[in-house]
N, C-alpha and C. Protein backbone atom coordinates (compact mmCIF):
# COMPACT_ATOMS: atom_id res chain seq x y z
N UNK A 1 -93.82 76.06 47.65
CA UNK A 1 -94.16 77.21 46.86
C UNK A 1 -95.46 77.86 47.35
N UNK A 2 -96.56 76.84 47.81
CA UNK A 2 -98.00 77.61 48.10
C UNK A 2 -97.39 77.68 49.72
N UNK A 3 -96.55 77.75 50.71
CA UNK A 3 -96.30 78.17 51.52
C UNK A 3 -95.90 79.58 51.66
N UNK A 4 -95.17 79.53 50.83
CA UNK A 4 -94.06 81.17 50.70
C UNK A 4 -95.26 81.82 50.24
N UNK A 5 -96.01 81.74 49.28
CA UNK A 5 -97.85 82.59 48.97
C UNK A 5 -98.18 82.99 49.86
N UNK A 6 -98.88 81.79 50.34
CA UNK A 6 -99.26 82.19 51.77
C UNK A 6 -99.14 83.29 52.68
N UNK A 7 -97.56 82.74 53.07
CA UNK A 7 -97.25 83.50 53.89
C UNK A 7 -97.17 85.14 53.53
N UNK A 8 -96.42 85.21 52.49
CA UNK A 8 -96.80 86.78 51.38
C UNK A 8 -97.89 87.09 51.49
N UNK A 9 -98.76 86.42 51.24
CA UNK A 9 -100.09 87.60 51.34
C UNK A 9 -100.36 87.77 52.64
N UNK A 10 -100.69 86.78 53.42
CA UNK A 10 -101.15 87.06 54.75
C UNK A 10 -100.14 88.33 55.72
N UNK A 11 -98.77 88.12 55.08
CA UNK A 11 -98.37 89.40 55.24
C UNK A 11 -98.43 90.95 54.59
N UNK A 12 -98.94 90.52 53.61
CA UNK A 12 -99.27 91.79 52.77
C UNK A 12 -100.50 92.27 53.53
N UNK A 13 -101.52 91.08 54.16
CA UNK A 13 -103.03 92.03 54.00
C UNK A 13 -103.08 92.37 55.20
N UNK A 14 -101.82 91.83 56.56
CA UNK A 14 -101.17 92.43 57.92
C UNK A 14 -100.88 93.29 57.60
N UNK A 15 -99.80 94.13 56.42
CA UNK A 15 -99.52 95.33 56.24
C UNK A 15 -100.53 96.29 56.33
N UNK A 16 -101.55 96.50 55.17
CA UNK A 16 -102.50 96.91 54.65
C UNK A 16 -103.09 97.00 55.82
N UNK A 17 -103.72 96.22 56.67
CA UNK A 17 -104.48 96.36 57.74
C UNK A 17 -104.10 97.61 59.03
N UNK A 18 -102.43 97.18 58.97
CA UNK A 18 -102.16 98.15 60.33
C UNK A 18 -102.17 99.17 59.38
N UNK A 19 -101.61 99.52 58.73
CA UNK A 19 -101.63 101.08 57.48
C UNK A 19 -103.04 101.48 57.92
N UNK A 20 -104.00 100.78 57.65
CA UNK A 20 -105.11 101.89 57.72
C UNK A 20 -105.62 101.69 58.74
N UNK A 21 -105.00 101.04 60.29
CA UNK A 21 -105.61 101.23 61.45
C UNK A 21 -105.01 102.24 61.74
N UNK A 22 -103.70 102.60 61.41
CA UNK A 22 -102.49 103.62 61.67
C UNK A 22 -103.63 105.07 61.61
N UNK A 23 -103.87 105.17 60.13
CA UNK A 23 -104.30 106.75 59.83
C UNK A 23 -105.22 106.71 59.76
N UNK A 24 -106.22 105.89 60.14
CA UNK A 24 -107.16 106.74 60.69
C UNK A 24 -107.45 106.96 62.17
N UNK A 25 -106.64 106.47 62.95
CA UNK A 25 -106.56 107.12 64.12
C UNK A 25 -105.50 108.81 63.77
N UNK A 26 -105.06 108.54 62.91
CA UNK A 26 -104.17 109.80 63.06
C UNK A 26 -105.02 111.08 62.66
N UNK A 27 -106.01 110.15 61.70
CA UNK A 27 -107.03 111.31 61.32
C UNK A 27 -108.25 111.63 62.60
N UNK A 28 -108.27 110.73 63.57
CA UNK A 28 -109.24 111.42 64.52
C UNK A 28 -108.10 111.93 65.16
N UNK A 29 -107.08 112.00 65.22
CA UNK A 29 -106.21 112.90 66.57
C UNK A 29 -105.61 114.20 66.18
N UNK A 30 -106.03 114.50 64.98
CA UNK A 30 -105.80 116.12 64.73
C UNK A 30 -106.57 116.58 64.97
N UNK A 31 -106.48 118.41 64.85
CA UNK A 31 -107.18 119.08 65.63
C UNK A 31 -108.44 119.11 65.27
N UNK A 32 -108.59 119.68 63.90
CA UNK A 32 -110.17 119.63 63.09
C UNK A 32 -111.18 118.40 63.58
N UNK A 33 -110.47 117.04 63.96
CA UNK A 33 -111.27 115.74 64.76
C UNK A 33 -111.28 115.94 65.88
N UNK A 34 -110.63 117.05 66.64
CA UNK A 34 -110.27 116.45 68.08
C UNK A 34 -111.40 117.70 68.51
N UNK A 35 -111.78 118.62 67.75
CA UNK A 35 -112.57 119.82 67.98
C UNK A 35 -114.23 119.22 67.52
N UNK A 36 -113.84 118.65 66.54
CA UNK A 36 -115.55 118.39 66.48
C UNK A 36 -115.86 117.40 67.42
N UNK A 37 -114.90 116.23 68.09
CA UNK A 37 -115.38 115.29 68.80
C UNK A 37 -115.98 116.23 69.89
N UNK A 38 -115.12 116.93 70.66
CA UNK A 38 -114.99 117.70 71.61
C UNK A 38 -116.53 118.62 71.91
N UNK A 39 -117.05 119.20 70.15
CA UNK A 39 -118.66 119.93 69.88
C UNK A 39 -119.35 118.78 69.86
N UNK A 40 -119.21 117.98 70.16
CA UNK A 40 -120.40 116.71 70.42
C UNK A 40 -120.57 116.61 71.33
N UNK A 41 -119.40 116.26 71.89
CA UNK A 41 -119.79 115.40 73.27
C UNK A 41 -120.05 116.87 74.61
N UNK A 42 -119.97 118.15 73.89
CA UNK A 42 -120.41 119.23 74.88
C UNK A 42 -121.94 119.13 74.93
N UNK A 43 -122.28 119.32 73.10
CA UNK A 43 -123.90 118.91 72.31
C UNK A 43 -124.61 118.18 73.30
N UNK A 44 -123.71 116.90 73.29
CA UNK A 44 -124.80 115.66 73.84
C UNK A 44 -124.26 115.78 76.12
N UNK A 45 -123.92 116.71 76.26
CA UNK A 45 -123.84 117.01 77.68
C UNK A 45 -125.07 118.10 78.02
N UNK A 46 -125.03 119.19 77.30
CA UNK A 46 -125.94 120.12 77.06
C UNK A 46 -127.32 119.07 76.88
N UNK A 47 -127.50 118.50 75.94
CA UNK A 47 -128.66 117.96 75.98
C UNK A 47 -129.22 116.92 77.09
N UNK A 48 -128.18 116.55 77.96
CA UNK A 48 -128.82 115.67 78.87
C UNK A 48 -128.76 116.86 80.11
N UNK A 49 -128.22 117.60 80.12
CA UNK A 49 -128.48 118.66 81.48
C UNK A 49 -129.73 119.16 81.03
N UNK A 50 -130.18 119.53 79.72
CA UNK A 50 -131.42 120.20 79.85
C UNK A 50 -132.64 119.08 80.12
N UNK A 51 -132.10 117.76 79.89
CA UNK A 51 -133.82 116.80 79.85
C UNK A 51 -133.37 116.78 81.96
N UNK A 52 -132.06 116.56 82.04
CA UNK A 52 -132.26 116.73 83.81
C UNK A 52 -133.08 117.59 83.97
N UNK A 53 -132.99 118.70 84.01
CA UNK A 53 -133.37 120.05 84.25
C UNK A 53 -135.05 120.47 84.39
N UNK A 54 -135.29 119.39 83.05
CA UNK A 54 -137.06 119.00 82.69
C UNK A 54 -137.71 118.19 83.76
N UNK A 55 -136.81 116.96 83.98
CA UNK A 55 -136.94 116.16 85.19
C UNK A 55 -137.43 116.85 86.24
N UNK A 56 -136.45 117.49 86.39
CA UNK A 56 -136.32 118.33 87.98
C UNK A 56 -137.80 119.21 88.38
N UNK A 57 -137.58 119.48 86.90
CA UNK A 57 -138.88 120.74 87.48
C UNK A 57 -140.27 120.18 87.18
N UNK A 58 -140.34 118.85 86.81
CA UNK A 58 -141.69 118.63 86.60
C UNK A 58 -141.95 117.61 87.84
N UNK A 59 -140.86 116.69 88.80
CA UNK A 59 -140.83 116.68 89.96
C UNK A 59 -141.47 117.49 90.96
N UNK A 60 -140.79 119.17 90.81
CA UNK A 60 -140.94 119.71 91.59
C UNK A 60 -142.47 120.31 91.41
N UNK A 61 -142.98 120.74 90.06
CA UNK A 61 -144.22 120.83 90.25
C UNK A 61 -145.27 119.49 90.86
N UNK A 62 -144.74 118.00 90.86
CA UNK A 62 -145.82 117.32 90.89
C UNK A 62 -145.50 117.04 92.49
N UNK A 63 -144.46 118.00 93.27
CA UNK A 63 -144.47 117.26 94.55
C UNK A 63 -145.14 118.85 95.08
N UNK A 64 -144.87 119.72 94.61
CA UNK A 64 -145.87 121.33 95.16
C UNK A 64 -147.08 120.54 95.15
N UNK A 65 -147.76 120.04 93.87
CA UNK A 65 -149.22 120.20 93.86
C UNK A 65 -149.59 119.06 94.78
N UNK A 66 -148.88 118.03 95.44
CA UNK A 66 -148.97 117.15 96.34
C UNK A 66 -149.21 117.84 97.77
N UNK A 67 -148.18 118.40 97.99
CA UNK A 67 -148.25 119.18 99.09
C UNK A 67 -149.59 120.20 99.56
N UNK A 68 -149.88 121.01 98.19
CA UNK A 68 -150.93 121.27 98.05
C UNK A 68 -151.89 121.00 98.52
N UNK A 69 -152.12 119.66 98.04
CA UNK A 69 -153.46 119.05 98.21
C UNK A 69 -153.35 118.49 99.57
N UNK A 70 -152.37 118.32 99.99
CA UNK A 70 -151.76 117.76 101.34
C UNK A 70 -152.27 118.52 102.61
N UNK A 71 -151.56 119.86 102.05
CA UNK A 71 -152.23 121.01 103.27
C UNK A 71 -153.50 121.59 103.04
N UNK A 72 -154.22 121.33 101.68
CA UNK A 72 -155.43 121.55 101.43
C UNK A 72 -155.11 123.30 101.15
N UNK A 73 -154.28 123.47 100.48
CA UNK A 73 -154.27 125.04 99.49
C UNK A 73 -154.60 124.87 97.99
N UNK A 74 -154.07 125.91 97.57
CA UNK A 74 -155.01 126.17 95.51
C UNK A 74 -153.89 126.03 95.10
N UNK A 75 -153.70 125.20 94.12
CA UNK A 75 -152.47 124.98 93.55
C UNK A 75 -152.81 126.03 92.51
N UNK A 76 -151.42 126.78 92.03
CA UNK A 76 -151.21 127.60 91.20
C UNK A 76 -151.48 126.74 89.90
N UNK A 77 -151.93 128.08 88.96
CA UNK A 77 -152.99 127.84 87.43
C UNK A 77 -151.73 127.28 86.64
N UNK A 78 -150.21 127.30 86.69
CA UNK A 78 -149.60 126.39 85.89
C UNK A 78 -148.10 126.24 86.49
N UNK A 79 -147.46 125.62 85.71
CA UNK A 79 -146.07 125.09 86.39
C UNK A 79 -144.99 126.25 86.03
N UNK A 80 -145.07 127.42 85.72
CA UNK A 80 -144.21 128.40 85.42
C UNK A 80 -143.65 128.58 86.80
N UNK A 81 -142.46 129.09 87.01
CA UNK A 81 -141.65 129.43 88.49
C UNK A 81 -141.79 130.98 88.60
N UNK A 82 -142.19 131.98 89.73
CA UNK A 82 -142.40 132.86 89.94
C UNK A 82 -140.82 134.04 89.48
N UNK A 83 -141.36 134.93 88.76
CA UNK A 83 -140.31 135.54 88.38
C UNK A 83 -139.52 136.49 89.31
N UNK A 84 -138.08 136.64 89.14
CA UNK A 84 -137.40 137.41 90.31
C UNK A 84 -137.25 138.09 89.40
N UNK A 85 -137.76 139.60 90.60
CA UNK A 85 -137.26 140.89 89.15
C UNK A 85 -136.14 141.20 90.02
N UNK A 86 -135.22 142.18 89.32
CA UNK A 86 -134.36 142.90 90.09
C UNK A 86 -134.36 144.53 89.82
N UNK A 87 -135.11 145.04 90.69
CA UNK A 87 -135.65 146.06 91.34
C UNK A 87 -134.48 147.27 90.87
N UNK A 88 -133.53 147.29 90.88
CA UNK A 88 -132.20 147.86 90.76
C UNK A 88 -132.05 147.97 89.29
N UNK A 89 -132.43 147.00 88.75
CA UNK A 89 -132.00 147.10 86.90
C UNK A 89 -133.63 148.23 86.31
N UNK A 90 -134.98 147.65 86.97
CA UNK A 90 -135.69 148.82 86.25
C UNK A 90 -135.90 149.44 86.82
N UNK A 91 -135.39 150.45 87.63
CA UNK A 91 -135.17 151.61 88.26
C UNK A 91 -134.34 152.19 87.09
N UNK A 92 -133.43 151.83 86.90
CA UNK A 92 -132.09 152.81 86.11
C UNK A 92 -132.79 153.40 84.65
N UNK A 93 -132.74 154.54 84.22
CA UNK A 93 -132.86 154.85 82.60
C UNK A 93 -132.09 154.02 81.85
N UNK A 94 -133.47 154.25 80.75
CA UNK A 94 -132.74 153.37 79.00
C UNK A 94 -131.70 153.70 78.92
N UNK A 95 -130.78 153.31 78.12
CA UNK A 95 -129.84 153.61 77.40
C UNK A 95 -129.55 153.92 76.18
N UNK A 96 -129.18 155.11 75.90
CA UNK A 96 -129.25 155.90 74.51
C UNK A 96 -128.76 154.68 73.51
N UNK A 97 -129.64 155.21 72.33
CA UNK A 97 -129.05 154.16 71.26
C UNK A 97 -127.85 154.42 70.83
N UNK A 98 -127.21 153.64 70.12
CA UNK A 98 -125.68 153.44 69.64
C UNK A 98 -125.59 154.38 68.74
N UNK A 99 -126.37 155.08 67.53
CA UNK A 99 -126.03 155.86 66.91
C UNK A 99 -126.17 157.56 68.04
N UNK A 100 -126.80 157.46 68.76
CA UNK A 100 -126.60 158.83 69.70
C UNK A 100 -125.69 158.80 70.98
N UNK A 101 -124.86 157.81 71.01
CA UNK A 101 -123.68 157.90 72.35
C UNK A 101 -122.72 158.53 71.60
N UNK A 102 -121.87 159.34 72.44
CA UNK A 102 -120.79 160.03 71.89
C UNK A 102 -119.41 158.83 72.52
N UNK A 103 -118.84 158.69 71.71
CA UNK A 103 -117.40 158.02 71.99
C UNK A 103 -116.64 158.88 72.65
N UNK A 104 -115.24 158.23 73.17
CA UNK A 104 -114.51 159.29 73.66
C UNK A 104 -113.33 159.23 72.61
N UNK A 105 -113.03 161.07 72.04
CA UNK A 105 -111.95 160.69 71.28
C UNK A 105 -110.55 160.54 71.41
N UNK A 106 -110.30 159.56 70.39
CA UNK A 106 -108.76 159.26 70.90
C UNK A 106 -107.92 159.47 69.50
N UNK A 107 -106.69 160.07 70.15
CA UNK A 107 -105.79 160.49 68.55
C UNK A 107 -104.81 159.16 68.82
N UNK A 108 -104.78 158.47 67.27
CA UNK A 108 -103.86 157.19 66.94
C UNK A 108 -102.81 157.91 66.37
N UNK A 109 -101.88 158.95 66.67
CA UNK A 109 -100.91 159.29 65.87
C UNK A 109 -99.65 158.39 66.93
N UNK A 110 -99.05 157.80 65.52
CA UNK A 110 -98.15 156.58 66.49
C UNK A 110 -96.66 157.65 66.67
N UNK A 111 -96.62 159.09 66.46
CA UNK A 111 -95.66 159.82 66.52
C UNK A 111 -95.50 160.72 67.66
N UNK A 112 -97.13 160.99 68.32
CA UNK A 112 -97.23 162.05 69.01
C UNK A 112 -96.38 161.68 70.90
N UNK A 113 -96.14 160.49 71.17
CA UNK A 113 -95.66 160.11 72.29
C UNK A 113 -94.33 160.18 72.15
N UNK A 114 -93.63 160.26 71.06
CA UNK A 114 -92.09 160.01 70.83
C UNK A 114 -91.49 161.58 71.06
């Protein structure tokens, strides 16, 4: 009699167990889970390219000011990177604001082509 128990429950709490190993994988494999996993692990990619990125350039300032001192020049007053303008963009005029551009007009009559 305490065999057949036994065995009943230990199969009952086998049931119970795969049941809720079942759904909640089913609940991370829909989309609403499969999209936020997806905004994380971009999150936490983004965040290690930018501490690379920090790496990189504080490298590169501490091997300039090496060199620097190497060839015996003035190391620049801070670690900012020299700006590239592009010569071509402020040459051109502003651009009128949005309330003074004229659109081009267009007639939506869904009759006039027929």
């Amino acid at each position: 009699m305490f065999r057949r128990t036994f065995w009943f429950t230990a199969g009952a709490a086998a049931g119970v167990w795969a049941t809720t190993k079942v759904n909640r994988k089913i609940k991370q494999l829909t989309p609403e889970s499969l999209a936020a996993q997806a905004a994380d692990k971009a999150l936490v990619a983004g965040h290690k390219l930018k501490d690379f990125a920090l790496d990189v350039r504080d490298g590169m300032v501490r091997r300039e000011a090496e060199l620097g001192e190497a060839l015996g020049l003035e190391a620049p007053a801070g670690p900012e990177l020299p700006v590239r303008r592009n010569l071509a963009v402020e040459a051109a005029e502003p651009e009128a604001p949005a309330a003074h551009r004229k659109l081009p007009y267009h007639s939506y009559n869904r009759n006039e082509d027929h």
